[in-house]
Protein backbone atom coordinates (compact mmCIF):
# COMPACT_ATOMS: atom_id res chain seq x y z
CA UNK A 1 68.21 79.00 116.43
CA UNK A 2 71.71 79.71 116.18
CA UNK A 3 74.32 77.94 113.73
CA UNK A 4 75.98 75.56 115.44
CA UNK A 5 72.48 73.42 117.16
CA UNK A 6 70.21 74.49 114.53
CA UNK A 7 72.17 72.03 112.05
CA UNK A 8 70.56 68.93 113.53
CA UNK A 9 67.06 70.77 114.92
CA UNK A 10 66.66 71.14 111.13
CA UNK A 11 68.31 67.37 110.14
CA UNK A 12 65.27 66.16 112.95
CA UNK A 13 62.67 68.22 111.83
CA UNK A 14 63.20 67.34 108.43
CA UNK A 15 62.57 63.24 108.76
CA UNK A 16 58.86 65.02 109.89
CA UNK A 17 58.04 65.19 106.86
CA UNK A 18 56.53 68.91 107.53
CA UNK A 19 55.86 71.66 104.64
CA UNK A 20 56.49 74.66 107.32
CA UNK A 21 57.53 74.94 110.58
CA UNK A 22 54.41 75.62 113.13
CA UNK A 23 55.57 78.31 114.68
CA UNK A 24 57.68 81.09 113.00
CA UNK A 25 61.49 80.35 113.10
CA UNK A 26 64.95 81.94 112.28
CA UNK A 27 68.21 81.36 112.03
CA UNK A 28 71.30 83.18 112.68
CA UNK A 29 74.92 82.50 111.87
CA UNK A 30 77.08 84.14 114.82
CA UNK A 31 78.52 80.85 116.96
CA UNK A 32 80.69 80.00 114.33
CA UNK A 33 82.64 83.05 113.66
CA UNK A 34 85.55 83.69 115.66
CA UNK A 35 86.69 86.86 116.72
CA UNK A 36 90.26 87.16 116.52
CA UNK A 37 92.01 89.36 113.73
CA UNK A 38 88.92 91.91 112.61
CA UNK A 39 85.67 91.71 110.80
CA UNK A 40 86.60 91.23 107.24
CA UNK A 41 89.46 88.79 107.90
CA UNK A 42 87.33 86.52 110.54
CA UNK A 43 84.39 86.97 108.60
CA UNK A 44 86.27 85.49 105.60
CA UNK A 45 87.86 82.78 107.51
CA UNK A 46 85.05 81.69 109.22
CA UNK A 47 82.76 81.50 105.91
CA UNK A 48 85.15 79.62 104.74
CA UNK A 49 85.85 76.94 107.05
CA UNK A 50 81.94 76.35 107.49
CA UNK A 51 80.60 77.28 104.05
CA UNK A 52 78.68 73.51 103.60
CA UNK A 53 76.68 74.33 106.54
CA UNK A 54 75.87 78.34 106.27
CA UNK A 55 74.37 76.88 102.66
CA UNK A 56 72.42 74.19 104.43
CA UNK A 57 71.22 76.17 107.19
CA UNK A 58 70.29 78.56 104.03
CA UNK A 59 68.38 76.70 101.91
CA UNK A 60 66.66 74.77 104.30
CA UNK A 61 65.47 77.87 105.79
CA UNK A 62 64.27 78.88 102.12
CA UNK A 63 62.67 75.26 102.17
CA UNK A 64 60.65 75.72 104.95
CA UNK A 65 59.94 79.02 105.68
CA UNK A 66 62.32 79.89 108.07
CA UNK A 67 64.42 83.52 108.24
CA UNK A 68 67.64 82.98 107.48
CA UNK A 69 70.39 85.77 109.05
CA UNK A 70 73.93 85.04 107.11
CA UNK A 71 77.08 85.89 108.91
CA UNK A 72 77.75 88.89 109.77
CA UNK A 73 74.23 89.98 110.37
CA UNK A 74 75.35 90.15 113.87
CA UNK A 75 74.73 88.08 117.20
CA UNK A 76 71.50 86.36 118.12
CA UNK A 77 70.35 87.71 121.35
CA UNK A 78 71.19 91.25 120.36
CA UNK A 79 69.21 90.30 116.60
CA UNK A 80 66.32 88.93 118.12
CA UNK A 81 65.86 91.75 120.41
CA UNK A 82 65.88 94.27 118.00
CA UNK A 83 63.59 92.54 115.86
CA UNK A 84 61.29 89.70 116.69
CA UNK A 85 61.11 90.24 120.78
CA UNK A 86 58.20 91.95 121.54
CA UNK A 87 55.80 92.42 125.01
CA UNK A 88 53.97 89.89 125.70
CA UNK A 89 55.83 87.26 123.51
CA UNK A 90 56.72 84.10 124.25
CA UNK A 91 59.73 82.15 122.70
CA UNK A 92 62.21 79.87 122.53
CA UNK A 93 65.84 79.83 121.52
CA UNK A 94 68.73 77.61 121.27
CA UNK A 95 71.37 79.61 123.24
CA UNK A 96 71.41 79.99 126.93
CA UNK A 97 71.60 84.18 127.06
CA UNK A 98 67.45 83.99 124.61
CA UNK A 99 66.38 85.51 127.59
CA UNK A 100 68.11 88.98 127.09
CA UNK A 101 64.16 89.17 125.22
CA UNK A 102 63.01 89.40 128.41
CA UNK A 103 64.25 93.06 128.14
CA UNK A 104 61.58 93.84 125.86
CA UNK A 105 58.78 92.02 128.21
CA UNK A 106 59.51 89.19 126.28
CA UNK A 107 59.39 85.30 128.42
CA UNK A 108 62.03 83.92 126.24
CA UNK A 109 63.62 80.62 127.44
CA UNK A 110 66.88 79.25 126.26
CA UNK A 111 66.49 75.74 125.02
CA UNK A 112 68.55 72.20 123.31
CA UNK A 113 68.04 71.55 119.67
CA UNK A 114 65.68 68.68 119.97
CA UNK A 115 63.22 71.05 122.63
CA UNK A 116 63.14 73.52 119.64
CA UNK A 117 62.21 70.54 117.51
CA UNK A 118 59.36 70.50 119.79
CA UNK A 119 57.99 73.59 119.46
CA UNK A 120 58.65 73.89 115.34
CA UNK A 121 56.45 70.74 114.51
CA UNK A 122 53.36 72.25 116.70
CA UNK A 123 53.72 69.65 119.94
CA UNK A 124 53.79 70.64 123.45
CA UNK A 125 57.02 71.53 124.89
CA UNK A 126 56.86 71.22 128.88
CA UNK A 127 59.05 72.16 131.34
CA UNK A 128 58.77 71.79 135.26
CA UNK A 129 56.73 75.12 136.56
CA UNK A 130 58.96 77.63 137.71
CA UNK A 131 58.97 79.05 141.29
CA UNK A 132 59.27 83.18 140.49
CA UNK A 133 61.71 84.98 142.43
CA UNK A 134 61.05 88.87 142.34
CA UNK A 135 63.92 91.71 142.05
CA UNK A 136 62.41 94.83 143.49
CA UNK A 137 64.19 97.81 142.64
CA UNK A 138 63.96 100.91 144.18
CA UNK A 139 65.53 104.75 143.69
CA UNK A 140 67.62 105.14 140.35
CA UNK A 141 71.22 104.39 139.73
CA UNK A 142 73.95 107.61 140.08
CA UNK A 143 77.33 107.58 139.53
CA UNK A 144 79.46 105.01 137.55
CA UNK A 145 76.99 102.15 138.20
CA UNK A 146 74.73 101.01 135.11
CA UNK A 147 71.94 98.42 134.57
CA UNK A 148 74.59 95.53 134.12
CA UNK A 149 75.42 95.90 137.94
CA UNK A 150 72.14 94.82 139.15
CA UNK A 151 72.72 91.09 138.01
CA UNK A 152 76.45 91.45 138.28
CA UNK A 153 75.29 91.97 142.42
CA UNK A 154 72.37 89.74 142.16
CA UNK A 155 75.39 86.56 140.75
CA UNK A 156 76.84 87.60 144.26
CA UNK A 157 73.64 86.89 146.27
CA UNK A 158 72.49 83.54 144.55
CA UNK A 159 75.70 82.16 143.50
CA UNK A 160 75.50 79.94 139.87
CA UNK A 161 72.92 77.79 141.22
CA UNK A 162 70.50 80.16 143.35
CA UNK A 163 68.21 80.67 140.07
CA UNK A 164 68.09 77.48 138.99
CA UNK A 165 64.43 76.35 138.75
CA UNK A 166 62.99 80.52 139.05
CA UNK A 167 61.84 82.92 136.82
CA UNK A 168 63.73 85.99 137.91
CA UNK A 169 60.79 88.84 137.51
CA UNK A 170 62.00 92.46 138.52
CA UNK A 171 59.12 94.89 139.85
CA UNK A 172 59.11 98.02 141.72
CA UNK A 173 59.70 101.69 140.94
CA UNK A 174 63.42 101.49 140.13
CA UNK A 175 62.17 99.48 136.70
CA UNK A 176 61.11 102.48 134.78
CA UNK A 177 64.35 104.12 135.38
CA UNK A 178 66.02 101.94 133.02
CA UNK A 179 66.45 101.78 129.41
CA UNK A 180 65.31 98.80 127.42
CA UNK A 181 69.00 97.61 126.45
CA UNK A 182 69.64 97.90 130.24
CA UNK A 183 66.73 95.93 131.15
CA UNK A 184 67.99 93.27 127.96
CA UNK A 185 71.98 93.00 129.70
CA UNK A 186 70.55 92.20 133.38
CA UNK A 187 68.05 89.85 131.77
CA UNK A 188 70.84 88.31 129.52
CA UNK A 189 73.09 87.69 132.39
CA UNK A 190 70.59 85.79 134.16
CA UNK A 191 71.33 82.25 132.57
CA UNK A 192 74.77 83.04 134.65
CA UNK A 193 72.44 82.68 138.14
CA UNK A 194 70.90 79.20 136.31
CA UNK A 195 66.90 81.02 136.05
CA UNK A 196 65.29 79.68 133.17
CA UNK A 197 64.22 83.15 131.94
CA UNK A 198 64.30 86.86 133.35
CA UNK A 199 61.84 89.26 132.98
CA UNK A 200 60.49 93.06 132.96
CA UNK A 201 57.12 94.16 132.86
CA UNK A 202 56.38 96.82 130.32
CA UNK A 203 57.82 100.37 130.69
CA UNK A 204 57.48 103.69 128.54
CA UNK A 205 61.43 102.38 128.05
CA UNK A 206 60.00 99.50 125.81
CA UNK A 207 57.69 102.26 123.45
CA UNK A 208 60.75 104.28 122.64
CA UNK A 209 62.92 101.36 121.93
CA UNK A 210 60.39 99.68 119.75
CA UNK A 211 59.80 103.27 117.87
CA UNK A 212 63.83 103.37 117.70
CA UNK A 213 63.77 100.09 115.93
CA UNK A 214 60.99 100.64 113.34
CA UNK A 215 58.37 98.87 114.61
CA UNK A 216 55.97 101.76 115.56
CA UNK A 217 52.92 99.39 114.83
CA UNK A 218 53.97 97.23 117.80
CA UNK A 219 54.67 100.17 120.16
CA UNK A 220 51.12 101.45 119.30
CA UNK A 221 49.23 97.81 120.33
CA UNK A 222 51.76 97.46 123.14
CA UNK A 223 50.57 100.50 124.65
CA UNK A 224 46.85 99.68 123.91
CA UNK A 225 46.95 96.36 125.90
CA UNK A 226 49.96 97.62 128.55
CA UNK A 227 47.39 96.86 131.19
CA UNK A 228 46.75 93.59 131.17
CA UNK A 229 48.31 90.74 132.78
CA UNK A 230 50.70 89.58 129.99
CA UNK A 231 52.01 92.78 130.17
CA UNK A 232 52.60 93.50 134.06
CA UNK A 233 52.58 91.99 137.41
CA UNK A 234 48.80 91.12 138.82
CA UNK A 235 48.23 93.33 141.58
CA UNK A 236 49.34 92.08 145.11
CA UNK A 237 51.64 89.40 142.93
CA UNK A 238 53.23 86.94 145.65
CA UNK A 239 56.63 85.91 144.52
CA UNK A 240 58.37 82.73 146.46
CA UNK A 241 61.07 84.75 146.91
CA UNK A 242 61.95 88.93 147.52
CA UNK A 243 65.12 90.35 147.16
CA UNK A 244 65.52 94.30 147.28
CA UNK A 245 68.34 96.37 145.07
CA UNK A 246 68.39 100.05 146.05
CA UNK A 247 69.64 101.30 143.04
CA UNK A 248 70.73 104.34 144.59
CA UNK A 249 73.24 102.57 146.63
CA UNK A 250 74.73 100.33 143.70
CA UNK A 251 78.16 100.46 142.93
CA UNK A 252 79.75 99.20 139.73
CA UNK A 253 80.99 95.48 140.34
CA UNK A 254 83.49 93.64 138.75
CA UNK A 255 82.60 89.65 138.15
CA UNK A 256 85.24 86.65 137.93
CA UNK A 257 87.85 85.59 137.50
CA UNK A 258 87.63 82.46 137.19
CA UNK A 259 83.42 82.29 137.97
CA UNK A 260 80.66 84.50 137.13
CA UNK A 261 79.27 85.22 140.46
CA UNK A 262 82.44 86.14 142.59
CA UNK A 263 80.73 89.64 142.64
CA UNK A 264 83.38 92.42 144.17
CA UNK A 265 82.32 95.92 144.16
CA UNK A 266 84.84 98.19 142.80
CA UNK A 267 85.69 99.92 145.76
CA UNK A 268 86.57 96.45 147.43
CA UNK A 269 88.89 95.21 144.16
CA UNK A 270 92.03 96.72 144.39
CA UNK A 271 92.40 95.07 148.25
CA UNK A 272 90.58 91.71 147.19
CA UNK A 273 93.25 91.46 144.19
CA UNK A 274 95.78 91.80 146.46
CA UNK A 275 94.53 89.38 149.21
CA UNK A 276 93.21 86.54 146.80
CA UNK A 277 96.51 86.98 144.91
CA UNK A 278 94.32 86.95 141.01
CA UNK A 279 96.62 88.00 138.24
CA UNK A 280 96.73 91.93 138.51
CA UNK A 281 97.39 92.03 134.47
CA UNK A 282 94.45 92.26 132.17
CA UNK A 283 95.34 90.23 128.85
CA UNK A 284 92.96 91.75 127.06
CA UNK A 285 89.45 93.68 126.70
CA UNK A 286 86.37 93.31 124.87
CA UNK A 287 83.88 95.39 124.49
CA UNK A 288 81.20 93.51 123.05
CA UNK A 289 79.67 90.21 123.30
CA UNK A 290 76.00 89.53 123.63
CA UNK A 291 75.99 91.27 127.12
CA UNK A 292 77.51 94.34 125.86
CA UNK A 293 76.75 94.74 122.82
CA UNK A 294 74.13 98.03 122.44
CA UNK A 295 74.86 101.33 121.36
CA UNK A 296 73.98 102.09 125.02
CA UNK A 297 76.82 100.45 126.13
CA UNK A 298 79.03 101.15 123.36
CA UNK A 299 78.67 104.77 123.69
CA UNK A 300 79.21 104.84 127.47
CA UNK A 301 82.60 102.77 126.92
CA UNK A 302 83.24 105.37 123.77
CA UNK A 303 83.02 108.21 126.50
CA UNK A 304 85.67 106.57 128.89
CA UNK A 305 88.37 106.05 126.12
CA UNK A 306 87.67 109.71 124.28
CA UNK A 307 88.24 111.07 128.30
CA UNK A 308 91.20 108.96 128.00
CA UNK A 309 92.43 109.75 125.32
CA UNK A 310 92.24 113.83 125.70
CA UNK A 311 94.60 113.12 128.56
CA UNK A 312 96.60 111.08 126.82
CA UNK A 313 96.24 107.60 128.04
CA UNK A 314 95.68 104.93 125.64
CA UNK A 315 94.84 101.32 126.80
CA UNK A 316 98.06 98.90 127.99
CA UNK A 317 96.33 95.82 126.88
CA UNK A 318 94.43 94.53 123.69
CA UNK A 319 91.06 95.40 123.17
CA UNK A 320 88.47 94.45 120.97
CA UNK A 321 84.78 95.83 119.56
CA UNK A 322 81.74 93.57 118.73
CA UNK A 323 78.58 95.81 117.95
CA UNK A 324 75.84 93.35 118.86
CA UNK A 325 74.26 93.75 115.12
CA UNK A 326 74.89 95.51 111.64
CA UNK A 327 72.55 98.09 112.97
CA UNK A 328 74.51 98.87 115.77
CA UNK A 329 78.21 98.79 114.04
CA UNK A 330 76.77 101.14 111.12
CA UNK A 331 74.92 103.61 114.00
CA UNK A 332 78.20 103.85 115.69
CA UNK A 333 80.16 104.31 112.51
CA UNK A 334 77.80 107.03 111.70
CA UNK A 335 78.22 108.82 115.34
CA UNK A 336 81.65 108.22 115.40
CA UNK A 337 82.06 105.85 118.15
CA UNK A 338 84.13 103.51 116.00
CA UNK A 339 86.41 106.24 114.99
CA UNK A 340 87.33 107.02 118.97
CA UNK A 341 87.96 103.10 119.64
CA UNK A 342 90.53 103.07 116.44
CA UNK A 343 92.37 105.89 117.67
CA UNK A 344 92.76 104.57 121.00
CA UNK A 345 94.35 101.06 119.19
CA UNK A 346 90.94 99.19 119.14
CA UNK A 347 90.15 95.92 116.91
CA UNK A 348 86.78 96.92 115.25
CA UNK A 349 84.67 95.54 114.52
CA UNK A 350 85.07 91.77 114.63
CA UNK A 351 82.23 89.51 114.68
CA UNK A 352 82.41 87.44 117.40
CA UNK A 353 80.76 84.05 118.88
CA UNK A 354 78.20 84.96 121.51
CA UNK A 355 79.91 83.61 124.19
CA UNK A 356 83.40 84.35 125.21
CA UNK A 357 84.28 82.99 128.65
CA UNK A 358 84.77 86.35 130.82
CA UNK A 359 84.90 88.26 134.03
CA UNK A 360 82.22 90.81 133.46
CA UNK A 361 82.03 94.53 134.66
CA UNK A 362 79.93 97.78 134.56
CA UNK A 363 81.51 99.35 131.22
CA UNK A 364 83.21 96.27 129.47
CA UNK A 365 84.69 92.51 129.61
CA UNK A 366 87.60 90.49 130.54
CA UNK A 367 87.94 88.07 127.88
CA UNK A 368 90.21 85.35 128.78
CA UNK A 369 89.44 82.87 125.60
CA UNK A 370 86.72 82.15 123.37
CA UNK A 371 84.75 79.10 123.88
């Protein structure tokens, strides 16, 4: 649960009358911190204006068994995956991006408050049975083009409404070309196509990043059991639906403005800027959020400004840095990312909300307010 709808979940599951929850829980305080002046100053700020319910959410988590992550500790999706999503998994979460688990082979579904009520007491939560739509990917991405283009060009085939009712479940031999925080952006991004979860099936990709994250034991049992359904597609799997990315062939997109799934590849923007007449000024960048938020994608931004910066370019507009966690911003401090991002006139790193509204693309994000 995050902050702001775990405050009544907790208020309903309370009049249960309940000991423990059935099912283990957490709670994470990121959707009511704003980003806007830096990490210690919005941290402050925030805590502040919402200390009565960062204590409630606190001790009712001590009350009742559930993990409690203060502010600060960094956003949900990017939290969860680096510590509780795991193959095979199933789980639910208040927020519409939970199924950026579905990275880790993970069927995470973003849910309301009172669904998560549900599930915490021990009774059945439904849902209407998904139709599955598979992604096949084939060949391996070159160039500028990274893992958040496949669902930034998938938004341009369905539109906002063409997943609404699927499980989006990518296959084929482009999968194990991709790292597991790749895999965890395109699945992320799929609550922008209306699927009620994404998913990948298991890939070496998963063993490092689970090794990478300290959880060796479940790396070693994943591996043991990668064979089984849970963990893959059954063989000869029919899907309702087939649609084929050639990865090979993918160019970085740019998303928005104005909706998530006016996909434009970026050798078409410059000429569809000037035809559609959109605002050729950007007001400002973040790099960040809980689409962009890995060291993955940090690093590749990092790359981009230190290039920049050697020949003496240095960004025109504002931008901003949100590490997805406390493990990232301290890896990244360490390496030396953070450092380049200062120099170039950078804002790091604040803690944001999860959600700013945007116009996403390959290496960063438009940020045109905070929701």
């Amino acid at each position: 649960m995050q902050d702001a709808s775990a405050q009544m979940a907790l208020l309903q599951f309370m009049t249960c009358g309940l000991p423990t929850t059935a099912i283990p829980a957490s709670i994470h305080c990121d959707h009511l911190i704003v980003g806007e002046h830096g990490a210690e100053n919005d941290l402050e700020s925030g805590i502040k204006m919402n200390q009565e319910v960062f204590d409630f959410l606190e001790s009712a988590g001590k009350k009742y068994g559930i993990e409690f992550w203060p502010p600060g500790a960094g956003i949900i999706h990017q939290s969860v995956l680096e510590n509780y999503a795991a193959p095979g998994l199933m789980m639910l979460g208040t927020d519409s991006h939970t199924p950026n688990a579905g990275g880790l082979s993970t069927i995470a579904i973003g849910v309301g408050g009172a669904d998560a009520v549900e599930a915490l007491v021990g009774a059945p939560w439904e849902l209407k049975a998904p139709r599955v739509l598979g992604v096949k990917l084939i060949n391996k991405l070159s160039g500028w083009a990274s893992p958040k283009d496949i669902i930034l060009n998938l938004a341009g085939q369905l539109t906002v409404r063409g997943g609404t009712g699927f499980i989006i479940e990518y296959f084929g031999p482009g999968v194990e070309t991709l790292s597991c925080t790749g895999m965890a952006t395109v699945c992320n991004m799929g609550a922008e196509v209306g699927a009620t979860t994404s998913l990948f099936p298991f890939s070496p990709a998963h063993v490092r990043y689970l090794e990478s994250t300290h959880r060796h034991d479940v790396a070693a049992e994943a591996k043991k059991f990668s064979d089984i359904v849970s963990l893959k597609a059954d063989e000869g799997a029919k899907y309702d639906e087939i649609i084929t990315i050639d990865l090979a062939t993918l160019e970085p997109h740019i998303n928005g403005p104005f909706t998530p799934d006016l996909s434009t590849p970026l050798s078409q923007f410059k000429k569809t800027v000037q035809e559609e007449n959109w605002p050729e000024k950007l007001s400002a960048g973040l790099i960040g959020s809980c689409t962009n938020s890995s060291y993955e994608d940090m690093t590749r931004v990092e790359g981009m400004v230190r290039e920049a910066l050697e020949a003496g370019i240095k960004p025109a507009s504002d931008f901003y840095i949100t590490p997805g966690s406390d493990q990232i911003r301290e890896t990244l401090r360490r390496d030396g990312p953070l450092d380049t991002f200062k120099e170039a006139g950078g804002t790091a790193p604040p803690t944001l909300s999860s959600h700013p509204t945007t116009a996403t693309f390959g290496a960063a994000t438009m940020a045109t307010s905070t929701r």
